[in-house]
PDB file of N, CA and C in Angstrom:
ATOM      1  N   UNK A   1     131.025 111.723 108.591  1.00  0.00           N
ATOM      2  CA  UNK A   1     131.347 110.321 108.554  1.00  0.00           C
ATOM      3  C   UNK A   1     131.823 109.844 109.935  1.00  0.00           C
ATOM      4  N   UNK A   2     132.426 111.006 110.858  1.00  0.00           N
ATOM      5  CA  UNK A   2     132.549 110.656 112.031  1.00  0.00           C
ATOM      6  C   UNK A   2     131.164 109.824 112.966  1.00  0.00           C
ATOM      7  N   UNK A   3     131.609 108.572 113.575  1.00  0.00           N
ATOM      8  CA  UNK A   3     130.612 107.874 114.150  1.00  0.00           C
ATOM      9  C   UNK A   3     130.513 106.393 113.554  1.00  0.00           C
ATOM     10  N   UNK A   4     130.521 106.908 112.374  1.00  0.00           N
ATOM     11  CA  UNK A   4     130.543 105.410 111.545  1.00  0.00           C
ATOM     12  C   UNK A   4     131.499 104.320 111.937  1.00  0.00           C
ATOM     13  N   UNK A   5     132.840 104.729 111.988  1.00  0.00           N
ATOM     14  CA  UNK A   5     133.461 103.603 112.650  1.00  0.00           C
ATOM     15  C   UNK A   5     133.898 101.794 112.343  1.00  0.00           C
ATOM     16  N   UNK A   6     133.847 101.569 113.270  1.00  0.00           N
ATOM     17  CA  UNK A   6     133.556 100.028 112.987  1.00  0.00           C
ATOM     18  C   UNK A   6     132.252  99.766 113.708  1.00  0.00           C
ATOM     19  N   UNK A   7     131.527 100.112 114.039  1.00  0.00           N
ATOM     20  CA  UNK A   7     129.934  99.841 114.463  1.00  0.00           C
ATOM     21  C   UNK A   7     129.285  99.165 113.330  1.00  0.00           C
ATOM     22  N   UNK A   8     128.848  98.309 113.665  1.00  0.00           N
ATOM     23  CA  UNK A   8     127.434  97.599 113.432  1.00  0.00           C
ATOM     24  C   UNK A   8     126.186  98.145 113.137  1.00  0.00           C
ATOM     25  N   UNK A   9     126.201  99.091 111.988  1.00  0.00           N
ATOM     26  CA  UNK A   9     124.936  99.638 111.580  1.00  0.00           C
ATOM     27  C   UNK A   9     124.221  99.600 110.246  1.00  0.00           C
ATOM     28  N   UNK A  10     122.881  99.656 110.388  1.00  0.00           N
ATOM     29  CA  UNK A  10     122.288  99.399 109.370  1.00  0.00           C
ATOM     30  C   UNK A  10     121.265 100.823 108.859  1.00  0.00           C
ATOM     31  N   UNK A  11     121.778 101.462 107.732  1.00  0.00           N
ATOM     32  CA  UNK A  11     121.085 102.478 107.116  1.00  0.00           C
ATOM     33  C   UNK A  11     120.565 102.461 106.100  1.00  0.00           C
ATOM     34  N   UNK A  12     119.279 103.064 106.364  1.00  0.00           N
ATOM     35  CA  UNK A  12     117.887 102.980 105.612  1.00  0.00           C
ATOM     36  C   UNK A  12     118.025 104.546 104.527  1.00  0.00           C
ATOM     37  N   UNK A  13     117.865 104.024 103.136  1.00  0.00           N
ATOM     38  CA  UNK A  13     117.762 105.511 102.560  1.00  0.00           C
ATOM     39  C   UNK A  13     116.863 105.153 101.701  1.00  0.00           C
ATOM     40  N   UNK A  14     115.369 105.710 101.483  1.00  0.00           N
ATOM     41  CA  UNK A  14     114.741 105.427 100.745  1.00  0.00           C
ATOM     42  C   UNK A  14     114.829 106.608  99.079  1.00  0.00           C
ATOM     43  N   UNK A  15     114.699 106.265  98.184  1.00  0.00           N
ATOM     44  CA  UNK A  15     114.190 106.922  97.001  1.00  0.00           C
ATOM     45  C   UNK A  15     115.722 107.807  96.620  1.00  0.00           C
ATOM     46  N   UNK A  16     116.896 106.938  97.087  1.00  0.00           N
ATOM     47  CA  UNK A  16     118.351 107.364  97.143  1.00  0.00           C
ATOM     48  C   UNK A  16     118.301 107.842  95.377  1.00  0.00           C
ATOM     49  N   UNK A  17     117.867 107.140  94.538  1.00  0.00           N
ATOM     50  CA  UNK A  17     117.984 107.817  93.105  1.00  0.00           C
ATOM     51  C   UNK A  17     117.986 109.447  93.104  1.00  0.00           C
ATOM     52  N   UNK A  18     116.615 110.096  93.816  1.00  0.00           N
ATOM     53  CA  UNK A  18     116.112 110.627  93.433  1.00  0.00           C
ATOM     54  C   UNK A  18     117.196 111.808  94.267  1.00  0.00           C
ATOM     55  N   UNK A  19     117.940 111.468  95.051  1.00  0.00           N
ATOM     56  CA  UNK A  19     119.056 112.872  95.547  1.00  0.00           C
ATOM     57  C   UNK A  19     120.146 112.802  94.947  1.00  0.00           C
ATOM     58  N   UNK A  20     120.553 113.845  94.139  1.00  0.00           N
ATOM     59  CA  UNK A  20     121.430 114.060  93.378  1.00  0.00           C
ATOM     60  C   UNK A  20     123.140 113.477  94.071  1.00  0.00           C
ATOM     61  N   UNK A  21     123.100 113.332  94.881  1.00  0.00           N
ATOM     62  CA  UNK A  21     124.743 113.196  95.414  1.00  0.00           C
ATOM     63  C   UNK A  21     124.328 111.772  96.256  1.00  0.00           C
ATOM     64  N   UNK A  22     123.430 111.656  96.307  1.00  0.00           N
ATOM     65  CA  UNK A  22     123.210 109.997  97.077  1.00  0.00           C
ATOM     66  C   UNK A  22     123.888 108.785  97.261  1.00  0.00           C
ATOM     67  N   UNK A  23     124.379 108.759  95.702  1.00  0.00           N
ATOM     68  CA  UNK A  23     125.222 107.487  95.446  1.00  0.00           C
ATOM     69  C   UNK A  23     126.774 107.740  95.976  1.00  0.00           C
ATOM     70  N   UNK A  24     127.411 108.843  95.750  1.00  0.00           N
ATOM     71  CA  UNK A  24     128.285 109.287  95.944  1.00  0.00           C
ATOM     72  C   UNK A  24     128.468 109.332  97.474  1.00  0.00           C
ATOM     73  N   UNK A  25     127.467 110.021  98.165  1.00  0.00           N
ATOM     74  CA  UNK A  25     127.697 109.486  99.790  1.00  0.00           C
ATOM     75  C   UNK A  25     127.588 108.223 100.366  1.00  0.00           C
ATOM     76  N   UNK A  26     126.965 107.715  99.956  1.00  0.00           N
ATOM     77  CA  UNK A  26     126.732 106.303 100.605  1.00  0.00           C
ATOM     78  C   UNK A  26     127.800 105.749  99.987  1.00  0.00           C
ATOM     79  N   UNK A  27     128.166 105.896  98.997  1.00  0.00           N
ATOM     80  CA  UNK A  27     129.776 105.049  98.604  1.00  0.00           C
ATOM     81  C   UNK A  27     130.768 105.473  99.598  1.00  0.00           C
ATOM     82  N   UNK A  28     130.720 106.454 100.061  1.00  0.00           N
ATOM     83  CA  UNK A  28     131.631 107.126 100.887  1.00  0.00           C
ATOM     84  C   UNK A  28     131.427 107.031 102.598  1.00  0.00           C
ATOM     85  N   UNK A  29     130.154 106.741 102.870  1.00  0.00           N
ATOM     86  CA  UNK A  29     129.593 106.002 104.074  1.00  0.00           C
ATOM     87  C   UNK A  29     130.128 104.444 104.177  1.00  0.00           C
ATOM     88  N   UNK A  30     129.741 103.909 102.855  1.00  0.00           N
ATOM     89  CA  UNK A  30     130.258 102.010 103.229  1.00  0.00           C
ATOM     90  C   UNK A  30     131.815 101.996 103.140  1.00  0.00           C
ATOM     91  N   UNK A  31     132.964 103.455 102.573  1.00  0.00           N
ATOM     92  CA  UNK A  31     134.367 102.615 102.616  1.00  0.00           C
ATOM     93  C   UNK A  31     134.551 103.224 104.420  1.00  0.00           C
ATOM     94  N   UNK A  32     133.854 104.164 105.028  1.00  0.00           N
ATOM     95  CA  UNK A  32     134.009 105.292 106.164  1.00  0.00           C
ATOM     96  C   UNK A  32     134.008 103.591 107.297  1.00  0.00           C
ATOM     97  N   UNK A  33     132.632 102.757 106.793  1.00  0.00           N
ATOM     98  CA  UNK A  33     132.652 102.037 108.263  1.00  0.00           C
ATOM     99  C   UNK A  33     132.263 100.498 107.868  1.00  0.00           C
ATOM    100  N   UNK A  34     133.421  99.803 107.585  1.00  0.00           N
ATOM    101  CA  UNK A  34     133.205  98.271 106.835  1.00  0.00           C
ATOM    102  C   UNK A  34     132.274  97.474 107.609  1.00  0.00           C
ATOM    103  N   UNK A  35     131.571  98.117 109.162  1.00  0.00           N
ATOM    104  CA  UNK A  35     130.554  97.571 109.616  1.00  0.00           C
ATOM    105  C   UNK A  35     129.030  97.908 109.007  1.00  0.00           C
ATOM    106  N   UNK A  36     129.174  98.875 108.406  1.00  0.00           N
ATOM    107  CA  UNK A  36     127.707  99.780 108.090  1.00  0.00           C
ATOM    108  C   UNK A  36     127.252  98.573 106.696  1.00  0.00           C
ATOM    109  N   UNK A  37     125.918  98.694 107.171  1.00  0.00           N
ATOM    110  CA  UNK A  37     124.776  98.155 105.964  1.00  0.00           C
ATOM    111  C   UNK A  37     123.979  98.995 105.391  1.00  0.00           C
ATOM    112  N   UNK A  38     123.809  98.956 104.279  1.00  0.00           N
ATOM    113  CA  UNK A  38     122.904 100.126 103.495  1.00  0.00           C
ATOM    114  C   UNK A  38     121.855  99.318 102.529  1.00  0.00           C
ATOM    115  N   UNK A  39     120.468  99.861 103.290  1.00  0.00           N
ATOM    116  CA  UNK A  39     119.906  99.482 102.631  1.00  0.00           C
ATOM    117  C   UNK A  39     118.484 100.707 101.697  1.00  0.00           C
ATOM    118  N   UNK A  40     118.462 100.518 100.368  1.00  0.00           N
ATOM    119  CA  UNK A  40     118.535 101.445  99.536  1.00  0.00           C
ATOM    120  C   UNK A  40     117.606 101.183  98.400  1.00  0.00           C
ATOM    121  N   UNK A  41     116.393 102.476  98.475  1.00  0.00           N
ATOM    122  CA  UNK A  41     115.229 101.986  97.907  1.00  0.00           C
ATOM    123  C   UNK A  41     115.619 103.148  96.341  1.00  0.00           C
ATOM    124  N   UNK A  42     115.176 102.771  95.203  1.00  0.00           N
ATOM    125  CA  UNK A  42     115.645 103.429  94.222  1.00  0.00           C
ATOM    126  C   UNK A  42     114.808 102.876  92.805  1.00  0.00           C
ATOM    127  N   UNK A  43     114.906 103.586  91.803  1.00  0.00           N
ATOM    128  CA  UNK A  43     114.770 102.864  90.424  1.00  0.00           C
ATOM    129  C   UNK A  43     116.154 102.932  89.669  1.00  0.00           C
ATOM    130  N   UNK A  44     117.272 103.135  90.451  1.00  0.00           N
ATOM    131  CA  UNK A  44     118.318 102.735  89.572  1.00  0.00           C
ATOM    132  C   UNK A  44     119.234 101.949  90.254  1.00  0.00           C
ATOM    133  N   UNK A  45     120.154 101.061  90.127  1.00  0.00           N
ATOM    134  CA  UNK A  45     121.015 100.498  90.940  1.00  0.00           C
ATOM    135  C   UNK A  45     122.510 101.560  91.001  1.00  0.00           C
ATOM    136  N   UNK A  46     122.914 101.449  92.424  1.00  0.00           N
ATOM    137  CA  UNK A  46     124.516 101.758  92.704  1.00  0.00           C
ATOM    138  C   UNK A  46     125.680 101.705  91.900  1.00  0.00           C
ATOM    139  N   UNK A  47     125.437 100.421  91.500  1.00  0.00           N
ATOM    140  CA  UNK A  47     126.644  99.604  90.837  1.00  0.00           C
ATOM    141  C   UNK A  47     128.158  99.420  91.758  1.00  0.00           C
ATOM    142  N   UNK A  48     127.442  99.392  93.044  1.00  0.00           N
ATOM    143  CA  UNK A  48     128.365  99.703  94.037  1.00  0.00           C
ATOM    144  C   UNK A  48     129.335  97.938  94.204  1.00  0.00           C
ATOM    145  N   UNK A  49     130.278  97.661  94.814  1.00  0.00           N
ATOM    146  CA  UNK A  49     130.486  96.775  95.106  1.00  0.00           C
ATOM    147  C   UNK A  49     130.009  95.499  96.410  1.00  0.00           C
ATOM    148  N   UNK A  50     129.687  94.504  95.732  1.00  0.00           N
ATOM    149  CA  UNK A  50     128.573  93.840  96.765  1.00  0.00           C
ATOM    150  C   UNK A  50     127.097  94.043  97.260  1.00  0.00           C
ATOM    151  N   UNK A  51     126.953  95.087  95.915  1.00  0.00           N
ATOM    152  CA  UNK A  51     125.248  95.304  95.574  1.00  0.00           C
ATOM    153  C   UNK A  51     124.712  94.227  94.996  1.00  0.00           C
ATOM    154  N   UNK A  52     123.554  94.060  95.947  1.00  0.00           N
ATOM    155  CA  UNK A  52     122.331  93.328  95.497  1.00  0.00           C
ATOM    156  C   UNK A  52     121.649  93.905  95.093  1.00  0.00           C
ATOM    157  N   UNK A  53     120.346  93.590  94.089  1.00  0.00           N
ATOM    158  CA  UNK A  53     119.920  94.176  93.475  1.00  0.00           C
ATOM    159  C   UNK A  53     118.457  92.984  93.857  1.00  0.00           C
ATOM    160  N   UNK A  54     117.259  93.919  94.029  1.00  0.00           N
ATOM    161  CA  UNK A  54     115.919  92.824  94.231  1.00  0.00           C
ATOM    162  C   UNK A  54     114.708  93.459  93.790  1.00  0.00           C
ATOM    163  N   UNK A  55     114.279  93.125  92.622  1.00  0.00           N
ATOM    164  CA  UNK A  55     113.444  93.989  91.974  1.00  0.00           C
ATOM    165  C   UNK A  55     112.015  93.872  92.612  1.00  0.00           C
ATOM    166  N   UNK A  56     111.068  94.696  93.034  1.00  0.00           N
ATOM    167  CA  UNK A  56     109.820  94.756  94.256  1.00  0.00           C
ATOM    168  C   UNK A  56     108.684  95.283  93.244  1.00  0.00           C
ATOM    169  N   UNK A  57     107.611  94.404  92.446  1.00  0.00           N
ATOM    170  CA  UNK A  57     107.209  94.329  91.915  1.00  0.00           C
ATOM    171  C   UNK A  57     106.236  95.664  92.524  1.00  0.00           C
ATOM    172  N   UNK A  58     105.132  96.565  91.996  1.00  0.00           N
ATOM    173  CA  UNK A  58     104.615  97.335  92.288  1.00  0.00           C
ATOM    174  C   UNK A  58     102.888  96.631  93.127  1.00  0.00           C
ATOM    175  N   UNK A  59     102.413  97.361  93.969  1.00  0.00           N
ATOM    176  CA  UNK A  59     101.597  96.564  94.975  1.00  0.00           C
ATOM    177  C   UNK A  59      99.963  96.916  93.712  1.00  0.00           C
ATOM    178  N   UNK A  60      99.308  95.422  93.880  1.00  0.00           N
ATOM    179  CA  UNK A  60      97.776  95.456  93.051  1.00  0.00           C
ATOM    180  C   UNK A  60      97.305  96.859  93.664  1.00  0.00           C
ATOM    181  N   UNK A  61      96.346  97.456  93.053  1.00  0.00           N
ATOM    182  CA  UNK A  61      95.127  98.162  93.905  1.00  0.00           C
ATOM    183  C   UNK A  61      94.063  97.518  93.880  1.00  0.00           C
ATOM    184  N   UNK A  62      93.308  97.837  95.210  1.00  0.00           N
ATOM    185  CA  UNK A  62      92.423  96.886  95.734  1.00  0.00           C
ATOM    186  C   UNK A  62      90.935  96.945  94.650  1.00  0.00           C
ATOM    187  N   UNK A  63      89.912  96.274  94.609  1.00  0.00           N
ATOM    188  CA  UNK A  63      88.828  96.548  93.829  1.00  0.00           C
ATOM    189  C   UNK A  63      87.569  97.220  94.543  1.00  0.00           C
ATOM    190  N   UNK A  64      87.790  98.536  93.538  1.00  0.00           N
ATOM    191  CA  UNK A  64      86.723  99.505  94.580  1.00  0.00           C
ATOM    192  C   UNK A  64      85.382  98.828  95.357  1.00  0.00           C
ATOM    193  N   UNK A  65      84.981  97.549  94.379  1.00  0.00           N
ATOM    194  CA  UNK A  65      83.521  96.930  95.066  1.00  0.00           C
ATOM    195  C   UNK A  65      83.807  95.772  95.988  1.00  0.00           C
ATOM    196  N   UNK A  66      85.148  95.756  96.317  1.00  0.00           N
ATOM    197  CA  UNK A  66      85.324  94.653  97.541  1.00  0.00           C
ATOM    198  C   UNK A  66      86.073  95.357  98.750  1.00  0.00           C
ATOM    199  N   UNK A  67      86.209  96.945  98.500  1.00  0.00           N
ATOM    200  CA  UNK A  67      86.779  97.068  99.979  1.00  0.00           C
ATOM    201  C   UNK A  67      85.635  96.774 101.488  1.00  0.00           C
ATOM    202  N   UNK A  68      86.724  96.815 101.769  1.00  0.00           N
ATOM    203  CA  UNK A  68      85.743  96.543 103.659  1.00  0.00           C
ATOM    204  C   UNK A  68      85.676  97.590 103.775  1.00  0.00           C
ATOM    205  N   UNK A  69      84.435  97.248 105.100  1.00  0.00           N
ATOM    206  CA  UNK A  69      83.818  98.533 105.507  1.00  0.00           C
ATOM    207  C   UNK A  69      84.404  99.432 106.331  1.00  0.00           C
ATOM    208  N   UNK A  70      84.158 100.345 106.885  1.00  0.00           N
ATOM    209  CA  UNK A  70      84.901 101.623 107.965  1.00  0.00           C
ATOM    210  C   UNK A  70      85.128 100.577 108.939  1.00  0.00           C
ATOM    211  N   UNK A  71      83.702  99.673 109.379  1.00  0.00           N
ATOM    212  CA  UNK A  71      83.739  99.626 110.632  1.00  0.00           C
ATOM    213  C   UNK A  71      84.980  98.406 110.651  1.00  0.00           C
ATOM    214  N   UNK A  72      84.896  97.766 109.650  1.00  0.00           N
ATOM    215  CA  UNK A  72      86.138  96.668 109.569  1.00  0.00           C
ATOM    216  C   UNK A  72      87.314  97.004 109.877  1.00  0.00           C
ATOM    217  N   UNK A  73      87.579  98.189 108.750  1.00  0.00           N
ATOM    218  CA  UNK A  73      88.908  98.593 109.336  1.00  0.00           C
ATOM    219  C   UNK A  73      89.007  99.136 110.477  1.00  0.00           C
ATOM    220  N   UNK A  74      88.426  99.969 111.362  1.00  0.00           N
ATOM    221  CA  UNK A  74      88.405 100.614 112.237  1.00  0.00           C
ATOM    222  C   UNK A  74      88.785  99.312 113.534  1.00  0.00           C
ATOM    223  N   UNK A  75      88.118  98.293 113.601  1.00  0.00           N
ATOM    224  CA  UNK A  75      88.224  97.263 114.162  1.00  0.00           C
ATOM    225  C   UNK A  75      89.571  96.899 114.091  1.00  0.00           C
ATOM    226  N   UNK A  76      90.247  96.523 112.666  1.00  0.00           N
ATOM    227  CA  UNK A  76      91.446  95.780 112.422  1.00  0.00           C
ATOM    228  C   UNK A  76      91.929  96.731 113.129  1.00  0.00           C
ATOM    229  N   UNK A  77      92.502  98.626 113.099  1.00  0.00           N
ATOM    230  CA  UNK A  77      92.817  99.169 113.681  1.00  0.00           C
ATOM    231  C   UNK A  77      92.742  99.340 115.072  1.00  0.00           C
ATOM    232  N   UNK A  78      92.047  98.789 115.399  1.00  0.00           N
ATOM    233  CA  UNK A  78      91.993  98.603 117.202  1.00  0.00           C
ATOM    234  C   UNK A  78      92.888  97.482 117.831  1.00  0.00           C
ATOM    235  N   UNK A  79      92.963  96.616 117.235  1.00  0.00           N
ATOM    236  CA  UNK A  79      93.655  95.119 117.630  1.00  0.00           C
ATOM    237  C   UNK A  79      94.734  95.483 117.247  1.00  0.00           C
ATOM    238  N   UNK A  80      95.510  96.457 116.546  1.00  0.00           N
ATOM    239  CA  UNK A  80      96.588  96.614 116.357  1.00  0.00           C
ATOM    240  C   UNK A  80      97.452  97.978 117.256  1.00  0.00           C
ATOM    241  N   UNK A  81      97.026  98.049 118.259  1.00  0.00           N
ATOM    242  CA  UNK A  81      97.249  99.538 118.672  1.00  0.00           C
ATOM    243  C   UNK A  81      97.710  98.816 120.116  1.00  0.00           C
TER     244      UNK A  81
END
């Protein structure tokens, strides 16, 4: 917990449900540094104090007879690099 502090930080824990002691540290991370932000991907909530809660609907899958082609993506992938 050393570091935490009063710094200005923002921590990312994804799929925090799924580690058995998760909740329990990060409760123990946000009293360690009243600057720290936690932000926390899960199917269960904290129930922590000053939890938000934002439910992220699951993403469509695409339709096998309308994907683009290699060369499309390969393209989009170039302009992005």
């Amino acid at each position: 917990m050393a570091g935490v502090g009063d710094r200005g930080l923002l921590l990312v824990l994804e799929h925090l449900g799924q580690m058995r002691d998760g909740a329990p540290a990060a409760a123990a991370l946000l009293r360690a540094g009243p600057q720290l932000r936690l932000l926390a991907t899960g199917r269960v909530s904290l129930n922590g104090a000053g939890e938000r809660e934002l439910a992220v609907p699951p993403l469509d899958l695409p339709d096998p007879g309308e994907l683009p082609s290699l060369e499309r993506l390969a393209a989009h992938l170039e302009t992005r690099s």
